[in-house]
Each structure stands twice: as C-alpha cells, then as structure tokens.
PDB file of N, CA and C in Angstrom:
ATOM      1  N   UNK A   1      14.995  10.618  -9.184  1.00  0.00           N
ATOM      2  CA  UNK A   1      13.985  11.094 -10.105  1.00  0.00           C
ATOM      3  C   UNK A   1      14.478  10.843 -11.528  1.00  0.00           C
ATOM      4  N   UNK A   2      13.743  10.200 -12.500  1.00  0.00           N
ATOM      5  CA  UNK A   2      13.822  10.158 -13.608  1.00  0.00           C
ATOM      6  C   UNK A   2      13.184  11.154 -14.487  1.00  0.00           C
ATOM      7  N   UNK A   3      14.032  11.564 -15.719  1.00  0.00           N
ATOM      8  CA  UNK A   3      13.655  12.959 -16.329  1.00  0.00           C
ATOM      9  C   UNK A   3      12.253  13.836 -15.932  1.00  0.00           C
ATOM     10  N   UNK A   4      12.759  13.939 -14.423  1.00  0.00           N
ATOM     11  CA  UNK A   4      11.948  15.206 -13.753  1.00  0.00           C
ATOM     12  C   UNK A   4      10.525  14.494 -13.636  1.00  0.00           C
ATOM     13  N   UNK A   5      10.283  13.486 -13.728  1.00  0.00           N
ATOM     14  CA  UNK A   5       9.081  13.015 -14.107  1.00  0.00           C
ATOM     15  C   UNK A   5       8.426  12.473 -13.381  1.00  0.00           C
ATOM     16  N   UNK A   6       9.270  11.210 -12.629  1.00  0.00           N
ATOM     17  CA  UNK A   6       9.001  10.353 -12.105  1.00  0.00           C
ATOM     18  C   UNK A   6       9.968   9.736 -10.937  1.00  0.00           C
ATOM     19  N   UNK A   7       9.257   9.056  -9.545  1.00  0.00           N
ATOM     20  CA  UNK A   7      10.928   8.537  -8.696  1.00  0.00           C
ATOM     21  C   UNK A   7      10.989   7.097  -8.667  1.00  0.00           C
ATOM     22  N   UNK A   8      12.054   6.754  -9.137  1.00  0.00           N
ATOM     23  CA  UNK A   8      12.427   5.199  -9.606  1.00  0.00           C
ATOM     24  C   UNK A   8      12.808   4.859  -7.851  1.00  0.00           C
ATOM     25  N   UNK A   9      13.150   3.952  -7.377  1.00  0.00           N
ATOM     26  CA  UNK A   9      13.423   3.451  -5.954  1.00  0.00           C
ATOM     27  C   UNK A   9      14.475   2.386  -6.863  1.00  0.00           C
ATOM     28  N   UNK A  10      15.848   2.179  -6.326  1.00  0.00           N
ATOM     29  CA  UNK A  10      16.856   1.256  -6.920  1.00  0.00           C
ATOM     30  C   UNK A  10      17.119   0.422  -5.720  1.00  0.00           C
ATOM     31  N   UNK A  11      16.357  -1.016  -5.497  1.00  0.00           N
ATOM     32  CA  UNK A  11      16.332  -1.714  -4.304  1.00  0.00           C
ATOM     33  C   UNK A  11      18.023  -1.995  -4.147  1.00  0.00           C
ATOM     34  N   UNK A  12      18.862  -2.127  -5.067  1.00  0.00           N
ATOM     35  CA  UNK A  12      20.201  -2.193  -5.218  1.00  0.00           C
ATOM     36  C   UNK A  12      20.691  -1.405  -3.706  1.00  0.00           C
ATOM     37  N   UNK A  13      20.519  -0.095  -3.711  1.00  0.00           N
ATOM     38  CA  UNK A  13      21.133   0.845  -2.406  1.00  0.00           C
ATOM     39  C   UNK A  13      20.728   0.318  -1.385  1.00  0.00           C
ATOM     40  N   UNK A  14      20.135  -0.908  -0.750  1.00  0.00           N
ATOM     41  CA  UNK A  14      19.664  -1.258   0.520  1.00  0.00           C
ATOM     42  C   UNK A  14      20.731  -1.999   0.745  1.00  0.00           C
ATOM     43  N   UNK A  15      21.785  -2.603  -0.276  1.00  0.00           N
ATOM     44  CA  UNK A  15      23.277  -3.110   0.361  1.00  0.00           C
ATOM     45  C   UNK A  15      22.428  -4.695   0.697  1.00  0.00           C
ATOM     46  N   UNK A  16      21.730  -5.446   0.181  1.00  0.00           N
ATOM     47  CA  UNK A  16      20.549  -6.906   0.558  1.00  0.00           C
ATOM     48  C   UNK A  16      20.871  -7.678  -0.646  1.00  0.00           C
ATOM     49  N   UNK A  17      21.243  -8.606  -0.183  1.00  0.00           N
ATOM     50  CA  UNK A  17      20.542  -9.968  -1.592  1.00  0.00           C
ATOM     51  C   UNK A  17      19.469  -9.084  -2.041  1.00  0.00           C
ATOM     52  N   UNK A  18      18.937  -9.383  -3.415  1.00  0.00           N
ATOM     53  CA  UNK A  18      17.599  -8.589  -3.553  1.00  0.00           C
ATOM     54  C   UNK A  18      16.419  -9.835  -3.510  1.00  0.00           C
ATOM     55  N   UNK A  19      16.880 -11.207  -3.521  1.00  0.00           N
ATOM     56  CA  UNK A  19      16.327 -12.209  -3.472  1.00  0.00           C
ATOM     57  C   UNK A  19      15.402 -12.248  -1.785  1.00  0.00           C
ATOM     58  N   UNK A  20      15.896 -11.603  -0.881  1.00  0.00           N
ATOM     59  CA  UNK A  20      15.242 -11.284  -0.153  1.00  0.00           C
ATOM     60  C   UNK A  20      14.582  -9.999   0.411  1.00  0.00           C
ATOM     61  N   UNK A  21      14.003  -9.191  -0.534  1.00  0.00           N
ATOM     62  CA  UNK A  21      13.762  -7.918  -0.727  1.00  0.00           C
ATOM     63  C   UNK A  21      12.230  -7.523  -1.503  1.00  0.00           C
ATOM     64  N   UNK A  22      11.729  -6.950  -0.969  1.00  0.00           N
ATOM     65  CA  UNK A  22      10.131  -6.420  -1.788  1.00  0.00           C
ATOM     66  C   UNK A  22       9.868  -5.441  -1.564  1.00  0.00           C
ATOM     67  N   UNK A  23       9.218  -5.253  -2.229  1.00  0.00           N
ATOM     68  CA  UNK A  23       8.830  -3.879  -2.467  1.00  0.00           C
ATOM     69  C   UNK A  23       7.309  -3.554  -2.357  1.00  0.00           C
ATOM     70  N   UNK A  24       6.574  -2.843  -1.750  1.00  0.00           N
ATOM     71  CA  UNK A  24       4.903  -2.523  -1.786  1.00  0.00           C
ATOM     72  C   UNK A  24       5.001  -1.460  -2.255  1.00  0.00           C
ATOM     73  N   UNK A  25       4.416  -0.936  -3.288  1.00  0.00           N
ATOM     74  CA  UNK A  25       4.031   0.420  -3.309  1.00  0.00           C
ATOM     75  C   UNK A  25       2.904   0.586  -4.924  1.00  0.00           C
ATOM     76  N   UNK A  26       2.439   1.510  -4.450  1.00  0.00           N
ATOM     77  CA  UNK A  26       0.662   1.850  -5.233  1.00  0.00           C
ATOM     78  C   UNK A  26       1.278   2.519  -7.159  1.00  0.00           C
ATOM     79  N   UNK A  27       2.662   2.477  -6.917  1.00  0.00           N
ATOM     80  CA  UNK A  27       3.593   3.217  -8.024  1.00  0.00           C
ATOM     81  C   UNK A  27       4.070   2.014  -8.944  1.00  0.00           C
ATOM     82  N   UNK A  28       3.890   1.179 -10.012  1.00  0.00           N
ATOM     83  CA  UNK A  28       4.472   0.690 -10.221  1.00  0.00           C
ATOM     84  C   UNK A  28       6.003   0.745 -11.505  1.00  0.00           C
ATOM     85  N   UNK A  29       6.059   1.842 -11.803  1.00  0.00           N
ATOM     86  CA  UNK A  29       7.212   2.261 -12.175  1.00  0.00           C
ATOM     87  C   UNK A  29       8.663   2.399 -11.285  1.00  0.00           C
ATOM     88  N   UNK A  30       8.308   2.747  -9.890  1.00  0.00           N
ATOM     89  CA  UNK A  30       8.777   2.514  -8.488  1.00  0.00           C
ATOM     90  C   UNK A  30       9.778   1.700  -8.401  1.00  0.00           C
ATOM     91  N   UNK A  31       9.489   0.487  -8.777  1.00  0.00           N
ATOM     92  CA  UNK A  31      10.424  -0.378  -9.005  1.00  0.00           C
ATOM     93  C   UNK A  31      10.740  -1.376 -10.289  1.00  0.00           C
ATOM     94  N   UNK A  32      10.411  -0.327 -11.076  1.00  0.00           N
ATOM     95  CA  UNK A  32      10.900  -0.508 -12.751  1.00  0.00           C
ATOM     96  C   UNK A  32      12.489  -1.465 -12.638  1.00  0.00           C
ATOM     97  N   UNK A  33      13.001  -0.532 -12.416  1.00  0.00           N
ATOM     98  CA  UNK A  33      14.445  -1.703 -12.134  1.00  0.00           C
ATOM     99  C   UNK A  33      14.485  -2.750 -11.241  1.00  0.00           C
ATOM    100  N   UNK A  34      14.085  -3.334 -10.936  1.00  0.00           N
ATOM    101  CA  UNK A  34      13.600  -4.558  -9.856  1.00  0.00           C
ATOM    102  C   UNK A  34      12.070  -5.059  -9.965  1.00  0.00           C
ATOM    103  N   UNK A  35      11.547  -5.154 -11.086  1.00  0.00           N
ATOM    104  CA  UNK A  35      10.057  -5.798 -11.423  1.00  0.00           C
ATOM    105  C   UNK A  35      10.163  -6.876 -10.415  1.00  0.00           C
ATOM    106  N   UNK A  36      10.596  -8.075 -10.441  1.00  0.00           N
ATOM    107  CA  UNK A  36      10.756  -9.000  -9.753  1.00  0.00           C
ATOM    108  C   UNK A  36      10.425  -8.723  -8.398  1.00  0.00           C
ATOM    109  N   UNK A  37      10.801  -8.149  -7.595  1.00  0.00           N
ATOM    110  CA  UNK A  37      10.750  -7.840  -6.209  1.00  0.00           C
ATOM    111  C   UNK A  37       9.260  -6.426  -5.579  1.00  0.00           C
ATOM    112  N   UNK A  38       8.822  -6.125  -6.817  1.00  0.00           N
ATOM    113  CA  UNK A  38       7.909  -5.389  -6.993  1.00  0.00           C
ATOM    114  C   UNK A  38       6.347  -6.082  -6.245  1.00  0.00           C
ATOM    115  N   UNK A  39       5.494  -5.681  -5.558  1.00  0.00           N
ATOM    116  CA  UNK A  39       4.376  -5.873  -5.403  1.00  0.00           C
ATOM    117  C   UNK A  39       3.041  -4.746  -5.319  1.00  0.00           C
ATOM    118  N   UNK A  40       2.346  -4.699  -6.411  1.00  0.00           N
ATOM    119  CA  UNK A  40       1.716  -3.658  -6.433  1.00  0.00           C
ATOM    120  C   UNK A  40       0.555  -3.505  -5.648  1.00  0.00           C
ATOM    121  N   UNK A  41       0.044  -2.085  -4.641  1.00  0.00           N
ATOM    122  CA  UNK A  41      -1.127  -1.955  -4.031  1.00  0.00           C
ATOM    123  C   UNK A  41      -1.446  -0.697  -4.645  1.00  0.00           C
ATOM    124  N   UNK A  42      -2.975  -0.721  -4.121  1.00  0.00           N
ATOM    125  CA  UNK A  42      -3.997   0.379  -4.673  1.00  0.00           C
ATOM    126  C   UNK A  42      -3.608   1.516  -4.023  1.00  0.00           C
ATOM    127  N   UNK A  43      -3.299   2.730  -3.832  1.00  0.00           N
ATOM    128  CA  UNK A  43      -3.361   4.099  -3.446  1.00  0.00           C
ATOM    129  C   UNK A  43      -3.887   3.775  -2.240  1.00  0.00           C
ATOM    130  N   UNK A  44      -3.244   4.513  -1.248  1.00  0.00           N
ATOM    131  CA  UNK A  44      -3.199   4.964   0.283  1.00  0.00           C
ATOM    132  C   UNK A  44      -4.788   5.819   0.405  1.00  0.00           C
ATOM    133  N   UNK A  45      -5.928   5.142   1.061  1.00  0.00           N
ATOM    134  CA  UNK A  45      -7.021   5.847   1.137  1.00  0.00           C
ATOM    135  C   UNK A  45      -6.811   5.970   2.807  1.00  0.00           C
ATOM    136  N   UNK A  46      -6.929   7.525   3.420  1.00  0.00           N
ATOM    137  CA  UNK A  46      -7.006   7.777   4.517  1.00  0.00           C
ATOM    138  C   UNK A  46      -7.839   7.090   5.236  1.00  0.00           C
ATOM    139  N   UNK A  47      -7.872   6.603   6.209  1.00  0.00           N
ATOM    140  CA  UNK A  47      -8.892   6.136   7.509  1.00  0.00           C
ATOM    141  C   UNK A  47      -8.783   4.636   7.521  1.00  0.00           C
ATOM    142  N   UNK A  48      -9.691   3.999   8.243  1.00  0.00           N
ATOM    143  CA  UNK A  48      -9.949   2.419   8.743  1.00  0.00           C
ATOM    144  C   UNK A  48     -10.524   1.983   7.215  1.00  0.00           C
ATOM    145  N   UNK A  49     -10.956   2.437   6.397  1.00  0.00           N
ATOM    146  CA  UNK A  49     -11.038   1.583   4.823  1.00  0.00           C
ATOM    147  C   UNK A  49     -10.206   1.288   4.224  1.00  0.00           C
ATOM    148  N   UNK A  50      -9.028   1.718   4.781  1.00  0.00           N
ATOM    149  CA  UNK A  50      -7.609   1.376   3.685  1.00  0.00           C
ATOM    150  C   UNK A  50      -7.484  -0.043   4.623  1.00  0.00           C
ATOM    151  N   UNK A  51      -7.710  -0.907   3.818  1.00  0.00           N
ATOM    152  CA  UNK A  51      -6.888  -1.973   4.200  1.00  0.00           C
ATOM    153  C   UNK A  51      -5.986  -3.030   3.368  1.00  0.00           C
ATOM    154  N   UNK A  52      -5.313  -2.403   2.373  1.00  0.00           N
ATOM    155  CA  UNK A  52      -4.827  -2.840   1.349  1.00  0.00           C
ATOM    156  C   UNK A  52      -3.580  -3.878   1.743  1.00  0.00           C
ATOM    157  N   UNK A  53      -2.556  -3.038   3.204  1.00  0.00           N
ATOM    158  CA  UNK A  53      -1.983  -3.793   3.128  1.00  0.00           C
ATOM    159  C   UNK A  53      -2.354  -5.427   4.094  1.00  0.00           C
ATOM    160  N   UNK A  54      -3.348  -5.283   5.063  1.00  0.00           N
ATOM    161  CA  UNK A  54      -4.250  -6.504   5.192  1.00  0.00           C
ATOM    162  C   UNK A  54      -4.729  -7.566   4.252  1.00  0.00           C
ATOM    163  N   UNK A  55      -4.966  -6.978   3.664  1.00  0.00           N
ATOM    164  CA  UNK A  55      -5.091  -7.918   1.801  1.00  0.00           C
ATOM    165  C   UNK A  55      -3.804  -8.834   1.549  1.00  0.00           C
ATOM    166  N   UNK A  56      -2.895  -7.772   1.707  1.00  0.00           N
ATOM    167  CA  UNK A  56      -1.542  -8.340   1.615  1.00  0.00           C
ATOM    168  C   UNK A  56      -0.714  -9.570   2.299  1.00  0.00           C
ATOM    169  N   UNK A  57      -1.520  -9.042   3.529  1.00  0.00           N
ATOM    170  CA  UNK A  57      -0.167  -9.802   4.524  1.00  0.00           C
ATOM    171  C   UNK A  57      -0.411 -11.178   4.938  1.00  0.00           C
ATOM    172  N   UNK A  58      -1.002 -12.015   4.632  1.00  0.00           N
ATOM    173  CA  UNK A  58      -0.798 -13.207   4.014  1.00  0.00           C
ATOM    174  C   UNK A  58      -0.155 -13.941   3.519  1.00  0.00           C
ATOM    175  N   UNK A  59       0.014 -13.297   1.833  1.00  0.00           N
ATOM    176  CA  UNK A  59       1.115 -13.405   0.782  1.00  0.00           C
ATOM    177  C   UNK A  59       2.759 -12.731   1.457  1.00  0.00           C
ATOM    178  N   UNK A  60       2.638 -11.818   1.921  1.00  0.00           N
ATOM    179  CA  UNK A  60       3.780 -11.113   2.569  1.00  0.00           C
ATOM    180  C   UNK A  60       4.297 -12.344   3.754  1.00  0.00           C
ATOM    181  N   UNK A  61       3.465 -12.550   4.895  1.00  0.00           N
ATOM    182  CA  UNK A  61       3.923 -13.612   5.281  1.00  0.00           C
ATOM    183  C   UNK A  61       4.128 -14.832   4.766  1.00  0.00           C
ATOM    184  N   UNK A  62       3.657 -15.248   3.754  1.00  0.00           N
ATOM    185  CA  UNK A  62       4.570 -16.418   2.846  1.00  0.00           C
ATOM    186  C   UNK A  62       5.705 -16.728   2.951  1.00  0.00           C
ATOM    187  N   UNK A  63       5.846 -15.195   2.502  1.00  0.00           N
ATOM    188  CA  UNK A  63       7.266 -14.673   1.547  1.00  0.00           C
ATOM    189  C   UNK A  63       8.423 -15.370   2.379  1.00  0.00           C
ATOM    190  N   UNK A  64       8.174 -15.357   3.887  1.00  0.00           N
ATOM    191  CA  UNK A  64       9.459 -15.326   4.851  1.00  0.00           C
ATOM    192  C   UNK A  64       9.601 -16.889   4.655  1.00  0.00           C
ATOM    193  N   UNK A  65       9.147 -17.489   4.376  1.00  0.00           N
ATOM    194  CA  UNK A  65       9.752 -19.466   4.474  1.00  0.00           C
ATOM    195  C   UNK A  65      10.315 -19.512   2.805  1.00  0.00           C
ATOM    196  N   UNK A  66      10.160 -18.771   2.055  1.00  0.00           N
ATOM    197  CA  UNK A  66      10.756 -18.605   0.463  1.00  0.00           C
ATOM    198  C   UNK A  66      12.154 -18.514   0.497  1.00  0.00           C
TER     199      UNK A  66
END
C-alpha cells in the first residue's frame, strides 16, 4: 500500500524476467512501477456480460511467440 491510499503490485517479487510478465488489472496505478508490462481492463462486472478478459485474449495469446 502506498500512503494508505492506494496498492501498488511490484511485478519484481514474482522472482521472473519481467520481459516475460503482464499484468491485467482494471487499476492502473497497479502497476505504476512496471508500466511496460501493464495491461489495462474495465472493472469486473458480475455475470456472463463481463467479458473483458475475452476481448483480451487474443492479444494475450500473442504475447506467448514475443
């Protein structure tokens, strides 16, 4: 947590190249220290309408021949 405020995620502690490392999340301060590896989605809407990370996984599967 940053000054009580906010929670930073430091992809660093996963012990990974970060070159092979991403990040999803609807927060983008989240991964303030790792912009690079950052990918931003819309807020978690309960039920079969969330399909944000479907949107995604496309680009996500890319990622793996990178």
């Amino acid at each position: 947590m940053v000054n009580n405020q906010m929670f930073v995620k430091d992809l660093r502690l996963l012990g990974r190249k970060l070159e092979n490392v991403v990040l999803v999340d609807n927060a983008p301060h989240s991964y303030i220290l790792q912009l690079a590896n950052g990918i931003p989605i819309l807020n978690y809407m309960r039920g079969k309408e969330d399909d944000q990370l479907v949107k995604v996984e496309s680009y996500l599967m890319s990622l793996l021949t990178v």
